[in-house]
N, C-alpha and C. Protein backbone atom coordinates (compact mmCIF):
# COMPACT_ATOMS: atom_id res chain seq x y z
N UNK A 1 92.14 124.88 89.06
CA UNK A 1 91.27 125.03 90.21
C UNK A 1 90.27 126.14 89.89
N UNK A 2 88.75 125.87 90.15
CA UNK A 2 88.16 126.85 89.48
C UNK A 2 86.93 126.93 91.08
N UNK A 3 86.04 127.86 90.57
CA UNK A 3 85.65 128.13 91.93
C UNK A 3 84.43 127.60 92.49
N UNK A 4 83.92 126.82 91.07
CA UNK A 4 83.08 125.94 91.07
C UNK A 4 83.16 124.36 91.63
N UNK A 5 84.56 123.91 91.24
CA UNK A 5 85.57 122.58 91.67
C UNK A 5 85.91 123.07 93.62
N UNK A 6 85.93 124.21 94.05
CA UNK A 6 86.31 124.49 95.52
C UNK A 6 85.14 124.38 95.99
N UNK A 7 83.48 124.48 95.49
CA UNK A 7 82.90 124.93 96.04
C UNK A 7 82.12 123.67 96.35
N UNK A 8 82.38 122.55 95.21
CA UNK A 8 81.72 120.69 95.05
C UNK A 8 83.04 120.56 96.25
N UNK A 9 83.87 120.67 96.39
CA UNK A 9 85.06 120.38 97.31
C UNK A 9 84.83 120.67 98.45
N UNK A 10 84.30 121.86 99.00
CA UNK A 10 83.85 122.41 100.48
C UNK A 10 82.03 121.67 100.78
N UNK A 11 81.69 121.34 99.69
CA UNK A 11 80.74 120.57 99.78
C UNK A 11 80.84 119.24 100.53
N UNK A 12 81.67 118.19 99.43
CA UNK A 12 81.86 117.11 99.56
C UNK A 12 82.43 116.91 101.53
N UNK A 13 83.50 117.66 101.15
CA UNK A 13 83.98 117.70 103.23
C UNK A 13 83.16 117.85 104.25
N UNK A 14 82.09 118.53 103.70
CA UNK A 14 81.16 119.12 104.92
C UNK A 14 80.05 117.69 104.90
N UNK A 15 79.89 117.23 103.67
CA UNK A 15 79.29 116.19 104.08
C UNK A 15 80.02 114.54 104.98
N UNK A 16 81.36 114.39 104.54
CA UNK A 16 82.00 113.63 105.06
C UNK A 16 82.20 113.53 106.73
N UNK A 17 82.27 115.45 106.96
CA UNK A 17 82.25 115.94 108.58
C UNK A 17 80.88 115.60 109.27
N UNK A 18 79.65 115.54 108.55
CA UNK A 18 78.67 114.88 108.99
C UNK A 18 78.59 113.71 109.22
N UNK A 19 79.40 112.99 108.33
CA UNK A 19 79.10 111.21 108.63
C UNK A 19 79.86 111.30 109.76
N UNK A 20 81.04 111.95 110.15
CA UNK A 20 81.76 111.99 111.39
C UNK A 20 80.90 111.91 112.47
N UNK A 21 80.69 113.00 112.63
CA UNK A 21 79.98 113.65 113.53
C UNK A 21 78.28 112.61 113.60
N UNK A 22 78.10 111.65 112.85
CA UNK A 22 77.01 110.87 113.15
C UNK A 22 77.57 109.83 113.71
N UNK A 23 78.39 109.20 113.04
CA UNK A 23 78.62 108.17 113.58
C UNK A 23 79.30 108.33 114.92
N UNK A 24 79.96 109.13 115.50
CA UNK A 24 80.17 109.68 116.61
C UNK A 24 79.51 109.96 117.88
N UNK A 25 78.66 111.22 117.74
CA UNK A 25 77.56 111.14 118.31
C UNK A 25 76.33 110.54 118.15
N UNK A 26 75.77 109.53 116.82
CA UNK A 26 74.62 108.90 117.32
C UNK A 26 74.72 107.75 117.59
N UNK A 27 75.28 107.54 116.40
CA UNK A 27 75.69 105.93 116.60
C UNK A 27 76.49 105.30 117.88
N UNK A 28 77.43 105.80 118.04
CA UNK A 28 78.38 105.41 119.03
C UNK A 28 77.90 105.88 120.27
N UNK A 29 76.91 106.37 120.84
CA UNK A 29 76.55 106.70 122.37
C UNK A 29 75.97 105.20 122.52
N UNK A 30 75.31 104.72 121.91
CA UNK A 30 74.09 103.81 122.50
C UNK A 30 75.17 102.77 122.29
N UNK A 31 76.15 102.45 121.01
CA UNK A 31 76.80 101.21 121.06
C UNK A 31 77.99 101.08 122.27
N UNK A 32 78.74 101.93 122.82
CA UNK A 32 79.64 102.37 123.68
C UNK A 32 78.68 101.91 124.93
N UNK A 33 77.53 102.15 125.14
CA UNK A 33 76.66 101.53 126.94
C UNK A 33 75.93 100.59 126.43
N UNK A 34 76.12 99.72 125.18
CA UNK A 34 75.63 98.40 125.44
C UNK A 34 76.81 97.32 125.89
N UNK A 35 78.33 97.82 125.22
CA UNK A 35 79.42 97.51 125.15
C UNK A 35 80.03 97.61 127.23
N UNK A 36 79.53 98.84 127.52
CA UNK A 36 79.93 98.79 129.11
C UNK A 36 79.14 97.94 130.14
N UNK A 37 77.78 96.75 129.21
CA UNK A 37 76.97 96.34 130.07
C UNK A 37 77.71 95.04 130.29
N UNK A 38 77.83 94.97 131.90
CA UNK A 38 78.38 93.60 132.17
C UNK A 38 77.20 92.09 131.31
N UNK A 39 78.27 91.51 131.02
CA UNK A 39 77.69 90.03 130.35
C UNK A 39 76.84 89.24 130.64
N UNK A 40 76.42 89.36 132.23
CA UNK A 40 75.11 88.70 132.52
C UNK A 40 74.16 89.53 131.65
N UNK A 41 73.72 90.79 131.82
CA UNK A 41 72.43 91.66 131.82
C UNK A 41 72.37 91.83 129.83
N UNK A 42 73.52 91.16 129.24
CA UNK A 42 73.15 91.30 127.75
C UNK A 42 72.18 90.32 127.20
N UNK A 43 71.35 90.73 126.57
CA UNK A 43 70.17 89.90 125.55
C UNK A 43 70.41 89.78 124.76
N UNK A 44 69.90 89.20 123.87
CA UNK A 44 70.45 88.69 122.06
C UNK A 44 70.11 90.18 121.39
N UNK A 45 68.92 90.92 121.71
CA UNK A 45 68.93 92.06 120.96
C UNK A 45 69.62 93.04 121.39
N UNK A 46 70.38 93.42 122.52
CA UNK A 46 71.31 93.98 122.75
C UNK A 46 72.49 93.77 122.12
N UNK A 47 73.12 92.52 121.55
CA UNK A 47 73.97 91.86 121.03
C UNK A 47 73.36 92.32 119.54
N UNK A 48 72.58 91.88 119.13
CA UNK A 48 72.10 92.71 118.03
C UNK A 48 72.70 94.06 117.65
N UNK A 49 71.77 94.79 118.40
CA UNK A 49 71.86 96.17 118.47
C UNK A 49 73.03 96.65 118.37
N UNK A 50 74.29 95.62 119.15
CA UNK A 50 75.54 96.38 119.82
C UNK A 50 76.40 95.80 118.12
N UNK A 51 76.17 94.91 117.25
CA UNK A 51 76.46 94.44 116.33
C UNK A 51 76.35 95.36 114.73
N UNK A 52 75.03 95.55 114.88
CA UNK A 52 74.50 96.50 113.57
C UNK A 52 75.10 97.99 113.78
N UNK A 53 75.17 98.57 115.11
CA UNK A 53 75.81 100.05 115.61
C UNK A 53 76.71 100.46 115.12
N UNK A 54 77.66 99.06 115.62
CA UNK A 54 79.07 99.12 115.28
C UNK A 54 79.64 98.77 114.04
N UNK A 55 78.81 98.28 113.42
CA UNK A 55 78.82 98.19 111.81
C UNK A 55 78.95 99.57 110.70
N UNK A 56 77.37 100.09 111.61
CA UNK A 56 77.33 101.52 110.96
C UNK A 56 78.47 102.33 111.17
N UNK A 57 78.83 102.47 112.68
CA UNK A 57 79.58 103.06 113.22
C UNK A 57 81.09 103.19 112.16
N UNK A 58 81.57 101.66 112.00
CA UNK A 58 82.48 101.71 111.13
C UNK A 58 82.51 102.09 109.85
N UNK A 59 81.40 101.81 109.27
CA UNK A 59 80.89 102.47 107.70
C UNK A 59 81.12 104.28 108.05
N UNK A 60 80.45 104.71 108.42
CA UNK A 60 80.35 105.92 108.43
C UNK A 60 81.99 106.79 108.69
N UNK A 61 82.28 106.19 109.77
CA UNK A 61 83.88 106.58 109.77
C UNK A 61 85.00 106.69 108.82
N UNK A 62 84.36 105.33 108.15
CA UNK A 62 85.82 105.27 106.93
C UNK A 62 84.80 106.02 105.76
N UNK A 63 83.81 106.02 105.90
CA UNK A 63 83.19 106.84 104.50
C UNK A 63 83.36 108.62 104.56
N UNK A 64 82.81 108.90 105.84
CA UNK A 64 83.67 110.03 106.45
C UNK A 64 84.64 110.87 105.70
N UNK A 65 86.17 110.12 106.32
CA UNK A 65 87.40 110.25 105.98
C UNK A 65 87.75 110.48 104.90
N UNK A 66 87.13 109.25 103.91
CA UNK A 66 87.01 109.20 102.67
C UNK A 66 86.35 110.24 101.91
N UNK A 67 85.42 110.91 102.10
CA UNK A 67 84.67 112.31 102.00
C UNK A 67 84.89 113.43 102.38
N UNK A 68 85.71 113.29 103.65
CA UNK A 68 86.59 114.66 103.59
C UNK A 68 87.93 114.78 102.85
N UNK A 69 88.68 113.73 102.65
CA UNK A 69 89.80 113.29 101.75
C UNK A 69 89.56 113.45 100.35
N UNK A 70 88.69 113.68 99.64
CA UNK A 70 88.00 113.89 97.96
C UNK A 70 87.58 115.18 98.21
N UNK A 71 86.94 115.85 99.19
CA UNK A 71 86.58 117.16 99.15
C UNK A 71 87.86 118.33 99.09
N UNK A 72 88.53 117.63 100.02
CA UNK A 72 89.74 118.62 100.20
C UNK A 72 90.82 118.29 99.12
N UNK A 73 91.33 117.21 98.03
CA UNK A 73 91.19 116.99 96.96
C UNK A 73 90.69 117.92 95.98
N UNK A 74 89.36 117.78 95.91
CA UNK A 74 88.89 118.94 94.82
C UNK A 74 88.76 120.31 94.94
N UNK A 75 89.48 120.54 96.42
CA UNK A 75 89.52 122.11 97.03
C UNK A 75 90.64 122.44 96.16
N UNK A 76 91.07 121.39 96.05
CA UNK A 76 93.28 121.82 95.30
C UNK A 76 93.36 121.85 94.42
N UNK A 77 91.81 121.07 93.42
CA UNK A 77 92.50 121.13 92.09
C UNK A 77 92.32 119.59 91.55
N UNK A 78 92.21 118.81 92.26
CA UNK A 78 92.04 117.69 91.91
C UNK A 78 90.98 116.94 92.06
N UNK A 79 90.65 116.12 90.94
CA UNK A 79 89.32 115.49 90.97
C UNK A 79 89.88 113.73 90.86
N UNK A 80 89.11 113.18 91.49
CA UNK A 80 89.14 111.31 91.57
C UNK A 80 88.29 110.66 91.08
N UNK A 81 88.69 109.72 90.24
CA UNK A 81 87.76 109.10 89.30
C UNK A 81 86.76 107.91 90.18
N UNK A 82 85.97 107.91 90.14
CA UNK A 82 84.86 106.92 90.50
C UNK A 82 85.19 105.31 89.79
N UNK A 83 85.99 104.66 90.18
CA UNK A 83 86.23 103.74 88.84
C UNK A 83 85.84 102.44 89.86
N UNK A 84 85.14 102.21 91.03
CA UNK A 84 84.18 100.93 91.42
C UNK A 84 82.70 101.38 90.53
N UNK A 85 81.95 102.42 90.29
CA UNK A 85 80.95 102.58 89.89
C UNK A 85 80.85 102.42 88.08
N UNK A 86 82.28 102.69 87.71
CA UNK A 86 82.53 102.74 86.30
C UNK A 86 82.45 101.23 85.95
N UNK A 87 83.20 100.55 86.74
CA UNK A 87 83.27 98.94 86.26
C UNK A 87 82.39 98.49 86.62
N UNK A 88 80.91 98.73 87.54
CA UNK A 88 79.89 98.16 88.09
C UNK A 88 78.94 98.53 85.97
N UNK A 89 79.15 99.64 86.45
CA UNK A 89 78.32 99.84 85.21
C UNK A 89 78.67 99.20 83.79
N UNK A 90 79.47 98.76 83.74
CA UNK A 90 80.53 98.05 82.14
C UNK A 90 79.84 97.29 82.23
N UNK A 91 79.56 97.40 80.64
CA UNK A 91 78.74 95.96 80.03
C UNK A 91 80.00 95.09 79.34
N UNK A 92 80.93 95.80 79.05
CA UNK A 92 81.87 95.10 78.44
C UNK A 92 82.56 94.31 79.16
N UNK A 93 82.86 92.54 79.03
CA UNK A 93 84.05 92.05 79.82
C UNK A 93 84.77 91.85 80.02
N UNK A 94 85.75 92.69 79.09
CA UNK A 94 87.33 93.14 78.73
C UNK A 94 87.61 93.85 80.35
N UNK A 95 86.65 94.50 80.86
CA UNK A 95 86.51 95.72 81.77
C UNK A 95 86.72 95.14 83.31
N UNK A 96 85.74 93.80 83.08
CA UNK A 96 85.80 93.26 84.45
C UNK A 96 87.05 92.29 84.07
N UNK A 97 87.47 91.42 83.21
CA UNK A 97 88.81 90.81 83.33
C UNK A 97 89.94 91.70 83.71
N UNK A 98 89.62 93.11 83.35
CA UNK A 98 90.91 93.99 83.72
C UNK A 98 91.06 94.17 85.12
N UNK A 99 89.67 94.29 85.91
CA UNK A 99 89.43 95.18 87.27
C UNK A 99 89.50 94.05 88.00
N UNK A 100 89.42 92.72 87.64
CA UNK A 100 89.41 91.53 89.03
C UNK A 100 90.96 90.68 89.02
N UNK A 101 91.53 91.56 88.23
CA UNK A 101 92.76 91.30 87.19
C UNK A 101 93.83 91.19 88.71
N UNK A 102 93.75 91.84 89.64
CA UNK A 102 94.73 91.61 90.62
C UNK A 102 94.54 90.84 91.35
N UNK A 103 93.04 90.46 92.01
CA UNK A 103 92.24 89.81 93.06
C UNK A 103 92.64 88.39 93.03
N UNK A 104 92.38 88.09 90.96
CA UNK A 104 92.81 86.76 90.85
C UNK A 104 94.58 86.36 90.72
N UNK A 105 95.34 87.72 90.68
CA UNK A 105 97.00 87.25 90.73
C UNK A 105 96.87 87.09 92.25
N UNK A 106 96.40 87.62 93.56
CA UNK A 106 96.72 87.51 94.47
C UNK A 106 96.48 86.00 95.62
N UNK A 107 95.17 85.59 94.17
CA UNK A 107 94.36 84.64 94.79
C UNK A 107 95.37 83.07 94.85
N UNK A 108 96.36 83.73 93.76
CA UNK A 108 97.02 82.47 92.71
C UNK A 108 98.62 82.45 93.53
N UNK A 109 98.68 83.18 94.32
CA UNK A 109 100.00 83.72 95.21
C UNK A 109 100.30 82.23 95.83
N UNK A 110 101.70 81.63 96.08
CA UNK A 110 102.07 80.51 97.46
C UNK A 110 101.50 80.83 98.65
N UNK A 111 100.68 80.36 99.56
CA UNK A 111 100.73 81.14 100.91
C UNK A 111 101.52 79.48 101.40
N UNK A 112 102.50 80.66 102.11
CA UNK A 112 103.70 79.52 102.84
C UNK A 112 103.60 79.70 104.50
N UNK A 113 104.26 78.93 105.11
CA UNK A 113 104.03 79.54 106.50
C UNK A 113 105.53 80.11 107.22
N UNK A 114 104.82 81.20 108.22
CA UNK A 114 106.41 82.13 108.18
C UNK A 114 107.36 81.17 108.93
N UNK A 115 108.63 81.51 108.64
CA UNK A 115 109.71 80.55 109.66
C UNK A 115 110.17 81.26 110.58
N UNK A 116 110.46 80.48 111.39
CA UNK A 116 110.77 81.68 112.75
C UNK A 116 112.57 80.76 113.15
């Protein structure tokens, strides 16, 4: 743990506490009173609006979390490898047979139906 790794770490959180705190207060005021408008008085761009909000809304939340969760991480000592950006970037296709390597065991799974 060095004091340079605490200081990308108190970084990283403070930015994650921002996506909070946006998607919170900006995002979510206007989507929360399109959401309380009774169903006659909604328009397609309200439906819109109330659609894309809550989109962001959700992005920002789990990106958030995720940004204060790596910050406070590298507050301790620990660093997390970037490895969606690593395999985006591979030219090699040893790299992507490895990384889609579960997607397609899961794809290949029985789906049965439950018995009750």
């Amino acid at each position: 743990m060095t004091l340079d790794g605490f200081a990308l770490g108190v970084r990283r959180f403070v930015i994650g506490l921002a996506k909070k705190m946006l998607s919170r207060n900006v995002v979510a005021v206007p989507v929360d009173a399109i959401f309380a408008m009774p169903a006659a008085q909604l328009s397609t761009g309200h439906a819109w609006l109330a659609i894309v909000g809550y989109t962001l809304q959700i992005y920002f939340d789990f990106s958030g979390y995720s940004d204060m969760a790596i910050g406070l991480g590298r507050m301790f000592g620990s660093a997390f490898r970037r490895t969606s950006i690593i395999l985006r970037r591979s030219q090699h296709p040893g790299v992507w047979r490895r990384g889609t390597f579960r997607s397609r065991m899961v794809s290949r799974l029985p789906v049965r139906a439950a018995r009750r």
